[in-house]
PDB file of N, CA and C in Angstrom:
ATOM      1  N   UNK A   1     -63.240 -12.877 108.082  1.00  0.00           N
ATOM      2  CA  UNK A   1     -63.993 -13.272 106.918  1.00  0.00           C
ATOM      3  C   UNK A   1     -64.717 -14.605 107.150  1.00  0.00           C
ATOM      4  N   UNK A   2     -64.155 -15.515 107.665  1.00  0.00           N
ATOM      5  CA  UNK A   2     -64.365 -16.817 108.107  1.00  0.00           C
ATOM      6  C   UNK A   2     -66.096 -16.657 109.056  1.00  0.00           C
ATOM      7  N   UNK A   3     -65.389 -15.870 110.533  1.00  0.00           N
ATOM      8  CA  UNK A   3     -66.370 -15.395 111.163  1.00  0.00           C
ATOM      9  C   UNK A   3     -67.504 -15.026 110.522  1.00  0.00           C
ATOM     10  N   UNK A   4     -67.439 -14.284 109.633  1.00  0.00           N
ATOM     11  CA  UNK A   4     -68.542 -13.552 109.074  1.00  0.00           C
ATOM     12  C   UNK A   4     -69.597 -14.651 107.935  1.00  0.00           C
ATOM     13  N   UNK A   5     -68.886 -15.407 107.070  1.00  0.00           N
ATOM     14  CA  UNK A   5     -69.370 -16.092 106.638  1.00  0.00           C
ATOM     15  C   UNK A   5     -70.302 -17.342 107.694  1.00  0.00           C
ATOM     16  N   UNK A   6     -69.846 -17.580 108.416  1.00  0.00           N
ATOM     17  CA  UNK A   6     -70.508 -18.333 109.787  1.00  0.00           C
ATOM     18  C   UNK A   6     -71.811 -17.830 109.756  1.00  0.00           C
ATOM     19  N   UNK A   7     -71.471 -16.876 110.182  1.00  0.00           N
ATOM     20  CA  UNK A   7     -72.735 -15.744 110.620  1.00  0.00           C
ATOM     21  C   UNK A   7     -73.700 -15.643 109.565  1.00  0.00           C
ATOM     22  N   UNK A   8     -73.546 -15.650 108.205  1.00  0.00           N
ATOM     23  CA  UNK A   8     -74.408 -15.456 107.406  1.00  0.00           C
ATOM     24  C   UNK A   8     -74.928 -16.657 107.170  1.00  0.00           C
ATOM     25  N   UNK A   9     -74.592 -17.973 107.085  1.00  0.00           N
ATOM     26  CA  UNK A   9     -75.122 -19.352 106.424  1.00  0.00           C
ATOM     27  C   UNK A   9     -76.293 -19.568 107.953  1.00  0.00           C
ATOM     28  N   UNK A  10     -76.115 -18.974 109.404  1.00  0.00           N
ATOM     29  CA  UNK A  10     -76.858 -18.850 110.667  1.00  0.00           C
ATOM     30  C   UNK A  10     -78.000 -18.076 110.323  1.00  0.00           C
ATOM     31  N   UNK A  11     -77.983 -17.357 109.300  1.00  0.00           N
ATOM     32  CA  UNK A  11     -78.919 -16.380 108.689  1.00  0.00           C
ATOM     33  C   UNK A  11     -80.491 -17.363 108.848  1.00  0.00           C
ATOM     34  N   UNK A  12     -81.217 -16.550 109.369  1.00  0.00           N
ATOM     35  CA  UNK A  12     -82.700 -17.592 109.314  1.00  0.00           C
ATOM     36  C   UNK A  12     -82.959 -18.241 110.090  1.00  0.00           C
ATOM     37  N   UNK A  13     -81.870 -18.790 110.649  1.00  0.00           N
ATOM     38  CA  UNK A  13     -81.775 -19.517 111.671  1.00  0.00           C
ATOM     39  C   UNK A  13     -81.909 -19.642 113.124  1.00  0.00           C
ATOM     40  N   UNK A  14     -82.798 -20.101 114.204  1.00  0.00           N
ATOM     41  CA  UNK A  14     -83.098 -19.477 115.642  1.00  0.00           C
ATOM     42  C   UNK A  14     -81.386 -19.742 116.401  1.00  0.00           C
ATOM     43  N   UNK A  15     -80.677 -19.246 117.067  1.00  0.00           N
ATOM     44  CA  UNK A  15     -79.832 -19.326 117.463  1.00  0.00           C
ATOM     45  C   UNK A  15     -79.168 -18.194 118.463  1.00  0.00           C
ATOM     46  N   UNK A  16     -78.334 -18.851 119.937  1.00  0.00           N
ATOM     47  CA  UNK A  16     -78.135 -17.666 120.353  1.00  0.00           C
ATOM     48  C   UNK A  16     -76.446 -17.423 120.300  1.00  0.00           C
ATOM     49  N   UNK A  17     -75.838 -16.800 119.925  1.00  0.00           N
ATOM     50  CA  UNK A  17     -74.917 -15.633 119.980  1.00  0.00           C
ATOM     51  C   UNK A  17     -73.774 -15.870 121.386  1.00  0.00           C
ATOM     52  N   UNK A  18     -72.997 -16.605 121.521  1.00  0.00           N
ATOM     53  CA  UNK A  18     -72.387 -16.443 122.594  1.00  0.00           C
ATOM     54  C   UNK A  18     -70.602 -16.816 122.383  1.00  0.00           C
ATOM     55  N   UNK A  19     -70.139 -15.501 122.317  1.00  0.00           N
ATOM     56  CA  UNK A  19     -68.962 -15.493 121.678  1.00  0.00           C
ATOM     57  C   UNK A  19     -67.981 -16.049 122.801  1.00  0.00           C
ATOM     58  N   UNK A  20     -66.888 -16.880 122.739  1.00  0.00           N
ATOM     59  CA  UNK A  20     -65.699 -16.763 123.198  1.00  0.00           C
ATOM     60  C   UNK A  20     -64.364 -16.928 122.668  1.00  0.00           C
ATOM     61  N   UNK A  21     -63.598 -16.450 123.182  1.00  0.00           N
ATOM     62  CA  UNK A  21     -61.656 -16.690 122.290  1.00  0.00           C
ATOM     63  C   UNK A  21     -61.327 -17.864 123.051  1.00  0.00           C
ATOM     64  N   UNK A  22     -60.435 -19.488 122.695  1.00  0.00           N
ATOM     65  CA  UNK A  22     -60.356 -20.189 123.073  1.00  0.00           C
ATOM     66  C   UNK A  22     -58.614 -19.592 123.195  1.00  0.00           C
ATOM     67  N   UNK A  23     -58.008 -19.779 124.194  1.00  0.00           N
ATOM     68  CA  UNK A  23     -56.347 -19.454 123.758  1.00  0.00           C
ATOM     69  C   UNK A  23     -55.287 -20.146 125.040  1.00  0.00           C
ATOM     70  N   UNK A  24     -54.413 -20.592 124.222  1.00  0.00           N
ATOM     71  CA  UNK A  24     -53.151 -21.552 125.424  1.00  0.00           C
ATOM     72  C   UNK A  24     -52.172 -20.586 124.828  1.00  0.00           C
ATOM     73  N   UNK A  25     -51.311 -20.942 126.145  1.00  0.00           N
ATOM     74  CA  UNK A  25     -49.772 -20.316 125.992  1.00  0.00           C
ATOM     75  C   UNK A  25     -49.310 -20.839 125.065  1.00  0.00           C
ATOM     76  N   UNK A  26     -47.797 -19.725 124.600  1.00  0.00           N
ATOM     77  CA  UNK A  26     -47.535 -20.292 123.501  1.00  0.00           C
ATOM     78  C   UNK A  26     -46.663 -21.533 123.197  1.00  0.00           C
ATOM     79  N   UNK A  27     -46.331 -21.937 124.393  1.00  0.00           N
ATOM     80  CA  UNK A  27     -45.969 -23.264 124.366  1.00  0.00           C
ATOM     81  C   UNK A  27     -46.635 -24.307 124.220  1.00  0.00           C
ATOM     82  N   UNK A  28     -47.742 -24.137 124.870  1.00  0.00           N
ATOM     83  CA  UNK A  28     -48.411 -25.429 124.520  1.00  0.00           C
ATOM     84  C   UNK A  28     -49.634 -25.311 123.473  1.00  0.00           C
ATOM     85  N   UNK A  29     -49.062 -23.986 122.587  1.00  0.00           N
ATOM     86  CA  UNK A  29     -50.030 -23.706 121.110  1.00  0.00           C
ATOM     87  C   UNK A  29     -48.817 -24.309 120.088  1.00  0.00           C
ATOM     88  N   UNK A  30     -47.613 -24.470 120.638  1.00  0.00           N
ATOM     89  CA  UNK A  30     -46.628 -24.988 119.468  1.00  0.00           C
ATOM     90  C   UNK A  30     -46.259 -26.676 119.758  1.00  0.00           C
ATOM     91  N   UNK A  31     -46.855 -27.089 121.059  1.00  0.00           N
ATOM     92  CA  UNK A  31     -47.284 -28.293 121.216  1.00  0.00           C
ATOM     93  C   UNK A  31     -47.955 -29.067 120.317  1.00  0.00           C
ATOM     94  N   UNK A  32     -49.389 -28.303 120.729  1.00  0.00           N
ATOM     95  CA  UNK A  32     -50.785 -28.492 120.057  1.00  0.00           C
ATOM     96  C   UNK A  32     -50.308 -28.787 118.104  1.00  0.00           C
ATOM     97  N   UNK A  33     -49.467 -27.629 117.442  1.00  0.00           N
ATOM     98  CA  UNK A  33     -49.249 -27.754 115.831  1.00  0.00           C
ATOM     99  C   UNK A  33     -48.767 -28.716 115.778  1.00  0.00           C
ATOM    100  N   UNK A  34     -47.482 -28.909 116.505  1.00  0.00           N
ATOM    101  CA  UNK A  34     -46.553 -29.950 116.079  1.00  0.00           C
ATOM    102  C   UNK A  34     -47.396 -31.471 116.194  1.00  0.00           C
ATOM    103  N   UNK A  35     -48.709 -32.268 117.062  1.00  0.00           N
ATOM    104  CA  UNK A  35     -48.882 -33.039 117.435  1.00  0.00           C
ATOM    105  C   UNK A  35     -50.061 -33.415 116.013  1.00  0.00           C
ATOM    106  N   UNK A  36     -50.593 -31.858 115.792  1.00  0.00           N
ATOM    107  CA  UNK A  36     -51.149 -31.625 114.619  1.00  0.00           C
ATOM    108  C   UNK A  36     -50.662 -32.073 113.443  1.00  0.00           C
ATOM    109  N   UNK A  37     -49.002 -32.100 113.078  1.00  0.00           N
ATOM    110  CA  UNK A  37     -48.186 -32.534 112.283  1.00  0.00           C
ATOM    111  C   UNK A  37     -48.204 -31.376 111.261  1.00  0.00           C
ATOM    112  N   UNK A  38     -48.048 -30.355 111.620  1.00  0.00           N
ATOM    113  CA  UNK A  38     -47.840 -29.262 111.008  1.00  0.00           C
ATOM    114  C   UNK A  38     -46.359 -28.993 110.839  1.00  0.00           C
ATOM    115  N   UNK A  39     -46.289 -28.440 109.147  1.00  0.00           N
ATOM    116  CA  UNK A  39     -44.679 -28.337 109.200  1.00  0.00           C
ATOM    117  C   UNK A  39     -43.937 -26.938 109.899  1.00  0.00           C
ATOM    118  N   UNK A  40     -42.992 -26.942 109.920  1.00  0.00           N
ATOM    119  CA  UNK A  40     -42.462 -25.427 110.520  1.00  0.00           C
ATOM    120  C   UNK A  40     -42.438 -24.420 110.279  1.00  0.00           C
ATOM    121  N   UNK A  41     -42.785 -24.184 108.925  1.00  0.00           N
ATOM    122  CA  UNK A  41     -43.245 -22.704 107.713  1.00  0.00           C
ATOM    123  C   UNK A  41     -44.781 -22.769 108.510  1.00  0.00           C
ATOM    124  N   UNK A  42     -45.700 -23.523 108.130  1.00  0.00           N
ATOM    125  CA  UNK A  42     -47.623 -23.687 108.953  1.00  0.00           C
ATOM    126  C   UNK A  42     -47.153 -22.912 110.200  1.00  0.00           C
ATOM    127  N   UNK A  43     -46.336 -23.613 110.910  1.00  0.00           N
ATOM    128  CA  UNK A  43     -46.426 -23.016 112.832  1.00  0.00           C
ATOM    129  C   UNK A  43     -45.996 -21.772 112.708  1.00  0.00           C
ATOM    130  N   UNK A  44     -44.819 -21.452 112.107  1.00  0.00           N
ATOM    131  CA  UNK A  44     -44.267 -20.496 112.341  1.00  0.00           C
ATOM    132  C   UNK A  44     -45.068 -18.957 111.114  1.00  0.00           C
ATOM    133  N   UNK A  45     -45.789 -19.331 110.642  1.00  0.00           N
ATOM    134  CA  UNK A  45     -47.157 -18.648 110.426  1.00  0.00           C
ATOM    135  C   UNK A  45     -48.099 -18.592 111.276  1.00  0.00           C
ATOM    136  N   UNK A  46     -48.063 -19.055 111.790  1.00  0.00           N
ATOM    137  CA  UNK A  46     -49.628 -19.550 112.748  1.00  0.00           C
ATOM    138  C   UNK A  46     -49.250 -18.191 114.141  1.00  0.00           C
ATOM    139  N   UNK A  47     -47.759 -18.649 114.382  1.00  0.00           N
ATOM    140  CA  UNK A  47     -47.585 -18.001 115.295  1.00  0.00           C
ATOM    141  C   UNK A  47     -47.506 -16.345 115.483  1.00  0.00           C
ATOM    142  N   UNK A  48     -46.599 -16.259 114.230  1.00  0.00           N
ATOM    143  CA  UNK A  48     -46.281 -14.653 113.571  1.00  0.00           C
ATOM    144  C   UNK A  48     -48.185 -13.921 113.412  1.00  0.00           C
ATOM    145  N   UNK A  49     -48.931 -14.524 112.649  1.00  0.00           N
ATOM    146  CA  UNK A  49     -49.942 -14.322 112.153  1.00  0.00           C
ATOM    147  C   UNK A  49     -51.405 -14.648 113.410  1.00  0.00           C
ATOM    148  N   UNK A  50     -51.708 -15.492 113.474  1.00  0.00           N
ATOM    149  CA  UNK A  50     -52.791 -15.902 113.861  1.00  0.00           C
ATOM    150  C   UNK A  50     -52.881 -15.265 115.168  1.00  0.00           C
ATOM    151  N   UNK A  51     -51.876 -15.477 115.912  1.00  0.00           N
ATOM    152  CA  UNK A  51     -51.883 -15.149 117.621  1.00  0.00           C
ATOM    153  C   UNK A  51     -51.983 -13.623 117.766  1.00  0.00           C
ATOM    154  N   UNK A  52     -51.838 -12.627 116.440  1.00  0.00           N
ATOM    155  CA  UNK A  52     -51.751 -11.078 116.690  1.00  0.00           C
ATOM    156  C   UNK A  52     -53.242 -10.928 116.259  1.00  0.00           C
ATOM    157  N   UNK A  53     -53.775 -11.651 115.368  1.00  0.00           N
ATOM    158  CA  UNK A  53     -54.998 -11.468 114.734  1.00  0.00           C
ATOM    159  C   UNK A  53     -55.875 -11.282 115.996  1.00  0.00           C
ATOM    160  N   UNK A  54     -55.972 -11.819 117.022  1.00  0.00           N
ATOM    161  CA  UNK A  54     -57.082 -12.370 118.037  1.00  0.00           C
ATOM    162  C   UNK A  54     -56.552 -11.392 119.499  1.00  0.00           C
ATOM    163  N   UNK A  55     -55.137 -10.753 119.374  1.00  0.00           N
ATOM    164  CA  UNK A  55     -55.020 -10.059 120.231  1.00  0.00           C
ATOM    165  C   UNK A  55     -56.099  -9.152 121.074  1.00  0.00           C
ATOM    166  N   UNK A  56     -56.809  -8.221 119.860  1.00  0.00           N
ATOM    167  CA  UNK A  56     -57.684  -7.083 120.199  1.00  0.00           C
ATOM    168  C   UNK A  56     -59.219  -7.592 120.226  1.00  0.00           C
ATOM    169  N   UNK A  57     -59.459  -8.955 120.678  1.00  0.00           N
ATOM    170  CA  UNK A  57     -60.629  -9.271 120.281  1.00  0.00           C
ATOM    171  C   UNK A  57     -61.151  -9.253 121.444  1.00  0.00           C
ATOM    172  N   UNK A  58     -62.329  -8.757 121.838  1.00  0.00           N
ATOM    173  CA  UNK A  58     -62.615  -8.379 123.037  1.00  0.00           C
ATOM    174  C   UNK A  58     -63.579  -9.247 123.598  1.00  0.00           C
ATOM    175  N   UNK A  59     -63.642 -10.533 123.016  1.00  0.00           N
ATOM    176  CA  UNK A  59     -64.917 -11.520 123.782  1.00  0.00           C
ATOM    177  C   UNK A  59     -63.698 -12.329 124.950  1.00  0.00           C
ATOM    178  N   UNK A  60     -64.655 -12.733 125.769  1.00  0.00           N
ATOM    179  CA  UNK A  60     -64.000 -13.391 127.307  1.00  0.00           C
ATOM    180  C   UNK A  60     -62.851 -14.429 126.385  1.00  0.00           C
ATOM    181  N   UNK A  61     -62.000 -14.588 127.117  1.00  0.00           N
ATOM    182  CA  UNK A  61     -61.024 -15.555 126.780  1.00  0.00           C
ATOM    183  C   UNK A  61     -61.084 -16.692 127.392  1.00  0.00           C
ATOM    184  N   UNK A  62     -61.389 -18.046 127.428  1.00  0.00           N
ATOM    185  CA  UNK A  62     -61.053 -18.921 128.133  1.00  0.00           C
ATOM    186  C   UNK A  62     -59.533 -19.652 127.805  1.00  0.00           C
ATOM    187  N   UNK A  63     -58.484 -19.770 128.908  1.00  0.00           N
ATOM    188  CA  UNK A  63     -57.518 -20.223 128.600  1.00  0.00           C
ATOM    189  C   UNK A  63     -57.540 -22.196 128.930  1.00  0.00           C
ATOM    190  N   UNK A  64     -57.434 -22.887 127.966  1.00  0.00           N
ATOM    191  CA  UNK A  64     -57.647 -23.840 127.519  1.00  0.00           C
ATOM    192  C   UNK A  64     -55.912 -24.628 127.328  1.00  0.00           C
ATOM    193  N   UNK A  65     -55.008 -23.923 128.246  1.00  0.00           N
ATOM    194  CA  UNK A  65     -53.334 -24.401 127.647  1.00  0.00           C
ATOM    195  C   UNK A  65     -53.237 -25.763 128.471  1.00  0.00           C
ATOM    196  N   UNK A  66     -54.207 -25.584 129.488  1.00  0.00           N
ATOM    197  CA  UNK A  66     -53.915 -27.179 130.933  1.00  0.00           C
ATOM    198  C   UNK A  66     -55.113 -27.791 130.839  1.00  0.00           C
ATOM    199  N   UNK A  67     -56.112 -27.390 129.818  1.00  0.00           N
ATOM    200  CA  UNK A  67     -57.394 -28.361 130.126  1.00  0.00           C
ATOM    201  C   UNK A  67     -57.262 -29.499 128.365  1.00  0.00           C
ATOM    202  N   UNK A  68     -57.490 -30.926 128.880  1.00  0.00           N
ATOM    203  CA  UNK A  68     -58.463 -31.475 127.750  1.00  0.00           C
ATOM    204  C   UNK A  68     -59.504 -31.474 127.269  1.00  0.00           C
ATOM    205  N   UNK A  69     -59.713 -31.640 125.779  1.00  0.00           N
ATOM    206  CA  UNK A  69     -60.743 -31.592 125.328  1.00  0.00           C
ATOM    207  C   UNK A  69     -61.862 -31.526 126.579  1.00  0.00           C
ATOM    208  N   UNK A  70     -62.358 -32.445 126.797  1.00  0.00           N
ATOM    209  CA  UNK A  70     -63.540 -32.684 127.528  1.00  0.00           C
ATOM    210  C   UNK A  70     -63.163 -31.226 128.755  1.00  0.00           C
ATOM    211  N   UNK A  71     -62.552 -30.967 129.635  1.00  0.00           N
ATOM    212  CA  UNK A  71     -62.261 -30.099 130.603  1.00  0.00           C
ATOM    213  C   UNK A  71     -62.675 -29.064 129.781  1.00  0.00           C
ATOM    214  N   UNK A  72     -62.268 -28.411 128.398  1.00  0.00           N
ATOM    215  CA  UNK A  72     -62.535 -27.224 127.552  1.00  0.00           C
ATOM    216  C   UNK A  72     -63.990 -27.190 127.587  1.00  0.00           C
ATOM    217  N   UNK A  73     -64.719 -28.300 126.938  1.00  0.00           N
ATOM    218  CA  UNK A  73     -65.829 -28.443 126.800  1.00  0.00           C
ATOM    219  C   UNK A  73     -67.028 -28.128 128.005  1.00  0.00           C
ATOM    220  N   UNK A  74     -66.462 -28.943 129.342  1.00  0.00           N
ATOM    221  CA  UNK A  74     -66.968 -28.442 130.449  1.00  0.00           C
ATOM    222  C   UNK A  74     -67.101 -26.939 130.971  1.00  0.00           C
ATOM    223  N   UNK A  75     -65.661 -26.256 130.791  1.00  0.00           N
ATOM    224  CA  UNK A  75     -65.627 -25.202 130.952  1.00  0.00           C
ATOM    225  C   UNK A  75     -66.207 -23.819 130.229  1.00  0.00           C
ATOM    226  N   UNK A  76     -66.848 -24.617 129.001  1.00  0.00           N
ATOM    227  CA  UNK A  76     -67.185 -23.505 127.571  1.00  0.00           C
ATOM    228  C   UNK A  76     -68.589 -23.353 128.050  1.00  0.00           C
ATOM    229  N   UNK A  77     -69.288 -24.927 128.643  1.00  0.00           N
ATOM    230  CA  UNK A  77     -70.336 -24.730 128.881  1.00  0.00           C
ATOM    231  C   UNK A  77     -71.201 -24.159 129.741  1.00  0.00           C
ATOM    232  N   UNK A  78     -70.272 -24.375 131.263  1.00  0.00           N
ATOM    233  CA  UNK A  78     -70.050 -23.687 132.472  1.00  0.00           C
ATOM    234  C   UNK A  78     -70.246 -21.961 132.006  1.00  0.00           C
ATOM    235  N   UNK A  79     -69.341 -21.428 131.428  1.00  0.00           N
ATOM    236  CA  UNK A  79     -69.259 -20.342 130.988  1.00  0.00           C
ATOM    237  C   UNK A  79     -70.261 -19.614 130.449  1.00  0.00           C
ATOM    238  N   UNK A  80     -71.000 -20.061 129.894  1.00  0.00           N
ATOM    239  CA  UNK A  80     -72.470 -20.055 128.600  1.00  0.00           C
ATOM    240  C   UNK A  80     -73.844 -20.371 129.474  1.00  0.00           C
ATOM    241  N   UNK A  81     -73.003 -20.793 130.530  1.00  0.00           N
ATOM    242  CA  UNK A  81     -74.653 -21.113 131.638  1.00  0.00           C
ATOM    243  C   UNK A  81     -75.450 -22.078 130.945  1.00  0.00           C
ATOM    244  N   UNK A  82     -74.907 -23.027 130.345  1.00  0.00           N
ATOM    245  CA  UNK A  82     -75.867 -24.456 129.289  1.00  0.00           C
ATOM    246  C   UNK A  82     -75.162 -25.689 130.074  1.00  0.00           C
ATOM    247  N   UNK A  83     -74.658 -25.253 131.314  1.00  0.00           N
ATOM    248  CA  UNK A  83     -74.123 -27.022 131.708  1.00  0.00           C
ATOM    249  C   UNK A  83     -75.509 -27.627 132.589  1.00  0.00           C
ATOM    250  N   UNK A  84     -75.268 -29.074 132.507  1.00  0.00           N
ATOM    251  CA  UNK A  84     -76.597 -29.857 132.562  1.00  0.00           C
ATOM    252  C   UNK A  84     -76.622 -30.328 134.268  1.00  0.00           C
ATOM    253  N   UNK A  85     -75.551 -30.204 134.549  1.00  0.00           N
ATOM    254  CA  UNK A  85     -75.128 -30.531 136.127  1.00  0.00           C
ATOM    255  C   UNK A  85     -75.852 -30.305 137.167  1.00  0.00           C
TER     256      UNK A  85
END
């Protein structure tokens, strides 16, 4: 729903289309909440819920569990063929 609403406010708009799933193991996705300061009902939703949602999603995955920010960023762009290098 989220997705979709994205997509529509892009409406009109020149833009190109280049999907990816960002995803870390689940250790260092229960890292990531906790540092977030998320309580243990949030994670333990997040985990039950969110991580099955994205299972069947068929855009490239970049796994992002050992990179920082900036490394993600490099790598998203790398990926997308928009790095400036």
């Amino acid at each position: 729903e989220v997705f979709e609403r994205v997509l529509q406010n892009l409406s009109g708009k020149e833009f190109r289309f280049l999907p990816f799933l960002l995803w870390c193991d689940e250790e260092e996705n229960l890292k990531r909440m906790a540092k977030d300061q998320r309580d243990p009902d949030r994670i333990a939703r997040a985990l039950s819920q969110s991580r099955m949602a994205f299972s069947d999603v068929s855009y490239p995955r970049i796994d992002v569990s050992k990179l920082s920010i900036q490394e993600s960023a490099r790598l998203i762009l790398e990926k997308a063929g928009l790095n400036r290098e």
